[in-house]
Protein backbone atom coordinates (compact mmCIF):
# COMPACT_ATOMS: atom_id res chain seq x y z
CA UNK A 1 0.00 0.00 0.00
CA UNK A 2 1.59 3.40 -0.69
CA UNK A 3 0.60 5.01 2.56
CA UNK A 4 3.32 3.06 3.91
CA UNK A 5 6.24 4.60 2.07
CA UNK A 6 4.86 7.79 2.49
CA UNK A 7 4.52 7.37 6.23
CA UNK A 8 7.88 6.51 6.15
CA UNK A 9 9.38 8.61 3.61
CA UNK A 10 7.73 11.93 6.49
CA UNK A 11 8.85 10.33 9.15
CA UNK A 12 12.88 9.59 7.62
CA UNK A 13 12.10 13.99 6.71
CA UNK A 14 12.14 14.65 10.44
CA UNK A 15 14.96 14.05 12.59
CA UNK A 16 13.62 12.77 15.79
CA UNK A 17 10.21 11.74 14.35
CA UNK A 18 9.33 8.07 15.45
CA UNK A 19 6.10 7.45 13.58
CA UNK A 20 3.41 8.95 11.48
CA UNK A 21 -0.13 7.64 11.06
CA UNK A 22 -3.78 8.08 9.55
CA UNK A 23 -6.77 8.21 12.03
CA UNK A 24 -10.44 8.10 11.50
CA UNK A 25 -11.97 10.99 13.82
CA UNK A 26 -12.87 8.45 16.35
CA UNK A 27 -9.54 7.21 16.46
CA UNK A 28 -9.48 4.27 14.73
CA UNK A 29 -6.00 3.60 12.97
CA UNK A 30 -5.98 3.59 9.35
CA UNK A 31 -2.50 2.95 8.23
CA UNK A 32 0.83 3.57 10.29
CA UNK A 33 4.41 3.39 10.32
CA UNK A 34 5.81 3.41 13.07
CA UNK A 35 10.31 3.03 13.73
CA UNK A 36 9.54 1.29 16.96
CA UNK A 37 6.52 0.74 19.16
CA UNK A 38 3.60 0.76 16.27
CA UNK A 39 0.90 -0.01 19.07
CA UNK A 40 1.82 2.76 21.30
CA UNK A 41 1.51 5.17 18.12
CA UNK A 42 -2.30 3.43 17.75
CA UNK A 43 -2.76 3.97 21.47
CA UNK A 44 -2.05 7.49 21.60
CA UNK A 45 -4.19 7.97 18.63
CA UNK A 46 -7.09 7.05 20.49
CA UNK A 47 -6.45 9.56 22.75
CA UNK A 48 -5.86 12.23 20.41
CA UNK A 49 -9.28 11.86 18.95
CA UNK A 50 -10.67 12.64 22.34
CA UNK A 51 -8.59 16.22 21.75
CA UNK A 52 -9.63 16.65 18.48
CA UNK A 53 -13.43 16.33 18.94
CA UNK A 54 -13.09 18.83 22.28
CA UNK A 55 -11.20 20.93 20.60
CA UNK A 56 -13.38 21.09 17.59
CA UNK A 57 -16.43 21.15 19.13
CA UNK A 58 -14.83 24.31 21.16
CA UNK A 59 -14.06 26.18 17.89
CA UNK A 60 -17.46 26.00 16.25
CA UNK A 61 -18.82 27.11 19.58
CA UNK A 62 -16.87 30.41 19.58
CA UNK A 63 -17.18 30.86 15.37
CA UNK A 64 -13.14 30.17 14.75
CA UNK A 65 -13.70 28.38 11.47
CA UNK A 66 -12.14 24.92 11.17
CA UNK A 67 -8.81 23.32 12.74
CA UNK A 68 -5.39 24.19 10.43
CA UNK A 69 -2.88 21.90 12.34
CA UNK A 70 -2.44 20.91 16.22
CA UNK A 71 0.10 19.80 18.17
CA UNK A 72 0.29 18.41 21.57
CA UNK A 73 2.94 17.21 23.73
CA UNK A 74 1.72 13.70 25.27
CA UNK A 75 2.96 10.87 27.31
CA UNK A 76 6.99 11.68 26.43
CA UNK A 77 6.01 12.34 22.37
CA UNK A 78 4.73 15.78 20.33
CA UNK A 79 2.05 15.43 18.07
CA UNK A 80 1.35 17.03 15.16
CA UNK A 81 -2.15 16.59 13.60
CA UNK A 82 -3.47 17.59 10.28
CA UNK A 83 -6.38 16.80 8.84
CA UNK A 84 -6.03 15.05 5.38
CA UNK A 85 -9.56 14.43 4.49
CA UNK A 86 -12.88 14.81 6.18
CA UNK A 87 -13.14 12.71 9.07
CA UNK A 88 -9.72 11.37 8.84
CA UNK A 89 -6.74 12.85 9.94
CA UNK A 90 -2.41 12.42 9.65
CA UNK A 91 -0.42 12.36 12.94
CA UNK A 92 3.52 13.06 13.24
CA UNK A 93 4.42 11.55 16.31
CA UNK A 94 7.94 12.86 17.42
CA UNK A 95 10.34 12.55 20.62
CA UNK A 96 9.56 15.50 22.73
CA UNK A 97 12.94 17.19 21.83
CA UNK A 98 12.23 17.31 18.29
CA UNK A 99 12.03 20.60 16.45
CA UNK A 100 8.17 20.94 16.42
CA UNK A 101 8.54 23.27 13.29
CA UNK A 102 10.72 21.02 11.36
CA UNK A 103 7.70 18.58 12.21
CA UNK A 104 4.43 20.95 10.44
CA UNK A 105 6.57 22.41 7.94
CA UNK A 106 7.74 18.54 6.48
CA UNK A 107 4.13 16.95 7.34
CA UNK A 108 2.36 20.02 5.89
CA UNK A 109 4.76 19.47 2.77
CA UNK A 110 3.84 15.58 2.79
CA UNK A 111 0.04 16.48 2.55
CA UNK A 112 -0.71 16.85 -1.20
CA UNK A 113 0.63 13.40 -2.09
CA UNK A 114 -1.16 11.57 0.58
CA UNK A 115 -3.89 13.64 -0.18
CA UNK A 116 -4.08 12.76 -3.61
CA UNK A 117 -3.09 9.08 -3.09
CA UNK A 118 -6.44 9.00 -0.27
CA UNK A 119 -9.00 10.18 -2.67
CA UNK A 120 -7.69 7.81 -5.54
């Protein structure tokens, strides 16, 4: 499947990244890639659906208009979440020394192909 690579290929863009995945919005793991514990990254993505829904439903409730990127620092890992389609969603999961910026810039950059290879 070519998520795969291109899991990989984002996280091999970002020293210190350890995984990268696709979630459903309730948290369900779609595809991952993961250089170590790949059930911890499917753990914590349970979790982060939990943010995501709060912090959605919080932004429609005070008129912000919809969610560009978030990040979250979380059990010893940042996160950086984008969402890649409606209802589904691509995590960067990176040691918690990482260079956060390094981390949106690459995923953000990783986007149109994954993107494109989703709605295919």
């Amino acid at each position: 499947m070519p998520f795969t690579n291109l899991l990989m290929q984002l996280v091999s863009s970002v020293e210190g990244a350890t995984g990268a995945l696709i979630i459903e919005s309730d948290g369900e793991a779609v595809q991952w890639y993961s250089r170590a514990d790949g059930e911890r990254l499917r753990l914590r993505s349970a979790y982060l659906a939990s943010v995501l829904k709060f912090c959605q439903a919080a932004m429609e409730s005070m008129n912000l208009g919809g969610l560009g990127h978030l990040v979250l620092n979380y059990d010893g890992a940042s996160l950086v979440v984008q969402e890649l389609s409606p209802g589904y969603y691509l995590v960067l999961e990176m040691s918690p020394f990482t260079n956060v910026a390094e981390g949106v810039h690459n995923l953000k950059r990783a986007l149109p192909e994954l993107r494109r290879e989703f709605e295919a």
